[in-house]
C-alpha atoms as a PDB file:
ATOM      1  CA  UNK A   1       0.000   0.000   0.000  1.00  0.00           C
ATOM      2  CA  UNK A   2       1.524   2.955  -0.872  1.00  0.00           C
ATOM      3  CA  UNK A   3       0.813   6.489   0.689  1.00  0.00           C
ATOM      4  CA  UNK A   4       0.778   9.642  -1.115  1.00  0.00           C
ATOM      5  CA  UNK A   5       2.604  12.767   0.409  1.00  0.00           C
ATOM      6  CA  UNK A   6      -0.669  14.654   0.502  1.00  0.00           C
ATOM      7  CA  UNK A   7      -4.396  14.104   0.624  1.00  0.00           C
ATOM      8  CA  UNK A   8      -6.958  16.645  -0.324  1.00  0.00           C
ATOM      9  CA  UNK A   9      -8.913  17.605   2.637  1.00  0.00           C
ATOM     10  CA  UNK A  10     -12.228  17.524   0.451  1.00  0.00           C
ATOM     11  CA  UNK A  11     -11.238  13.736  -0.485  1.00  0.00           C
ATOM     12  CA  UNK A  12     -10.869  13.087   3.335  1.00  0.00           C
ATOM     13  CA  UNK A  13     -13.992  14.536   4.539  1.00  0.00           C
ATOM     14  CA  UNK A  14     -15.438  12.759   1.875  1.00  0.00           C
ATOM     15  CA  UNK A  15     -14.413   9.657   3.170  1.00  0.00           C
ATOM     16  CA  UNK A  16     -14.585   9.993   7.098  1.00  0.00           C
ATOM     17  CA  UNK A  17     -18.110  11.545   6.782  1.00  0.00           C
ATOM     18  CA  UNK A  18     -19.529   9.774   3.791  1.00  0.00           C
ATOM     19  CA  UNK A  19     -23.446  10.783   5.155  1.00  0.00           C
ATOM     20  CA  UNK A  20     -23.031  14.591   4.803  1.00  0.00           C
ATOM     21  CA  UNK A  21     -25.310  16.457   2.895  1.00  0.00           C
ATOM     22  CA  UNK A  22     -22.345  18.914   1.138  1.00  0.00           C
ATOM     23  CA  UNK A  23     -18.607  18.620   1.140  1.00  0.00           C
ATOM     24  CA  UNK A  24     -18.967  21.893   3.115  1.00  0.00           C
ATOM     25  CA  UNK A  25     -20.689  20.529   5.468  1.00  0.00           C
ATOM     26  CA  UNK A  26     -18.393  17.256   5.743  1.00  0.00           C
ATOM     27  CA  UNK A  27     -15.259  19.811   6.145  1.00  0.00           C
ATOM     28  CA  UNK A  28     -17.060  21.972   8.952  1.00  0.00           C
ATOM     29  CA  UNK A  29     -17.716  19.052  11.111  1.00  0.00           C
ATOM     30  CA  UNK A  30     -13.608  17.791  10.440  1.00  0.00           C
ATOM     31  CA  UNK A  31     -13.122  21.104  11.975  1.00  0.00           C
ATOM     32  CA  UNK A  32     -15.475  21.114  14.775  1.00  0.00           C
ATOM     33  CA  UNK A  33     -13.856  17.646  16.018  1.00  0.00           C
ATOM     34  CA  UNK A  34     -10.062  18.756  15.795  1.00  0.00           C
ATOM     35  CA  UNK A  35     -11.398  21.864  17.399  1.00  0.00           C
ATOM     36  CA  UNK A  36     -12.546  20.419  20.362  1.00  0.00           C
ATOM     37  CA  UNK A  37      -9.506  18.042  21.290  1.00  0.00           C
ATOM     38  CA  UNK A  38      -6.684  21.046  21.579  1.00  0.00           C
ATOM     39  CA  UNK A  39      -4.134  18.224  21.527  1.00  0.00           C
ATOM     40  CA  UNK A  40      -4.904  17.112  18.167  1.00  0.00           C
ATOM     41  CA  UNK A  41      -4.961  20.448  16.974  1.00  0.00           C
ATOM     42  CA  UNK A  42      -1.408  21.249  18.362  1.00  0.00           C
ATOM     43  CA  UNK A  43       0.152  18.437  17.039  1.00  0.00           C
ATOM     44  CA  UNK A  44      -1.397  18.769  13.733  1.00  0.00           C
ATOM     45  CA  UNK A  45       0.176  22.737  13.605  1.00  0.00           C
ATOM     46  CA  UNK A  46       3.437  21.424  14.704  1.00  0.00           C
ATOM     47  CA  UNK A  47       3.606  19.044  11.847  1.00  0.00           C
ATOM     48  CA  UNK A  48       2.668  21.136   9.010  1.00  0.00           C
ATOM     49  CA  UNK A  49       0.838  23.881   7.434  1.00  0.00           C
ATOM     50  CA  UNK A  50      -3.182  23.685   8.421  1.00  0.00           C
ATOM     51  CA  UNK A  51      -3.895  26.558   5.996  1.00  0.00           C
ATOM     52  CA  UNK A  52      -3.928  25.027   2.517  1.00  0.00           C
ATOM     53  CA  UNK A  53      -6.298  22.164   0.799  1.00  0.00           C
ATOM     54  CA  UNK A  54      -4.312  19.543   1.717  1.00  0.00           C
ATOM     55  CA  UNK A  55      -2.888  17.454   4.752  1.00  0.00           C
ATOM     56  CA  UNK A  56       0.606  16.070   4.403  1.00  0.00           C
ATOM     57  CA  UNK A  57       1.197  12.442   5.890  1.00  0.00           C
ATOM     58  CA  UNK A  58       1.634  13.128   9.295  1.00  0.00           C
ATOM     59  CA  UNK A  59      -1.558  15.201   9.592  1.00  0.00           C
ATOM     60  CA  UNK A  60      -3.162  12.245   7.878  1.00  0.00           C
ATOM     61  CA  UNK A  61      -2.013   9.800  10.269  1.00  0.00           C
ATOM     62  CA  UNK A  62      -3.045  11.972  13.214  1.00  0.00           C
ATOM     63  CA  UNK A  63      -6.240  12.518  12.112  1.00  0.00           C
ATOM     64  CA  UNK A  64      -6.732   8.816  11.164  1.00  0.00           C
ATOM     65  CA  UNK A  65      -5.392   8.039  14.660  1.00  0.00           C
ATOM     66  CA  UNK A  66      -7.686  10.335  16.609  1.00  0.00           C
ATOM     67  CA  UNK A  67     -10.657   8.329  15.188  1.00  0.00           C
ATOM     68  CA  UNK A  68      -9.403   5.310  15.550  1.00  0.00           C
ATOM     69  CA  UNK A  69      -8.904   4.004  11.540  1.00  0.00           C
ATOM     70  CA  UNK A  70      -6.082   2.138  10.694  1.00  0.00           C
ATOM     71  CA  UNK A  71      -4.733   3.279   7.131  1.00  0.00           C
ATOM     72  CA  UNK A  72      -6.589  -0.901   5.702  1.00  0.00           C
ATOM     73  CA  UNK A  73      -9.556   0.840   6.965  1.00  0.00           C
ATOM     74  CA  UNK A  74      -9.220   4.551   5.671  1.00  0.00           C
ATOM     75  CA  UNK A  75      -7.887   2.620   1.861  1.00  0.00           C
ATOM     76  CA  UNK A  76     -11.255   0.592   2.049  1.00  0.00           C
ATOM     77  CA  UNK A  77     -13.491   4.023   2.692  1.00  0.00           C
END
């Protein structure tokens, strides 16, 4: 399994909320959950950028790790 350097945000959200009405709606409720665990939302700062369209790697996997999906898991989304 190979693991690209970067993942559109929009292609995550559509994935980890695949019962939202709107992308937009999908990418406001990614934020509302990293929001509300400050931890996450250090860690994902200290590993990159958070103000473009994609995450790189790390982000990815710390995301991925906060709700508990293994990368098998996130590939089979």
């Amino acid at each position: 399994m190979i693991i690209r350097r970067t993942i559109l945000k929009q292609e995550l959200v559509k994935k980890l909320y695949p019962d939202s009405i709107s992308i937009k709606s999908a990418m406001q409720q990614l934020r509302n959950e990293i929001d509300i665990c400050p931890t996450l939302k250090e860690q994902i700062e200290l590993v990159g950028n958070t103000k473009r369209h994609y995450y790189n790697k790390q982000q990815l996997l710390l995301i991925l790790e906060h709700f508990c999906i293994t990368l098998d898991e996130f590939e089979q989304l």
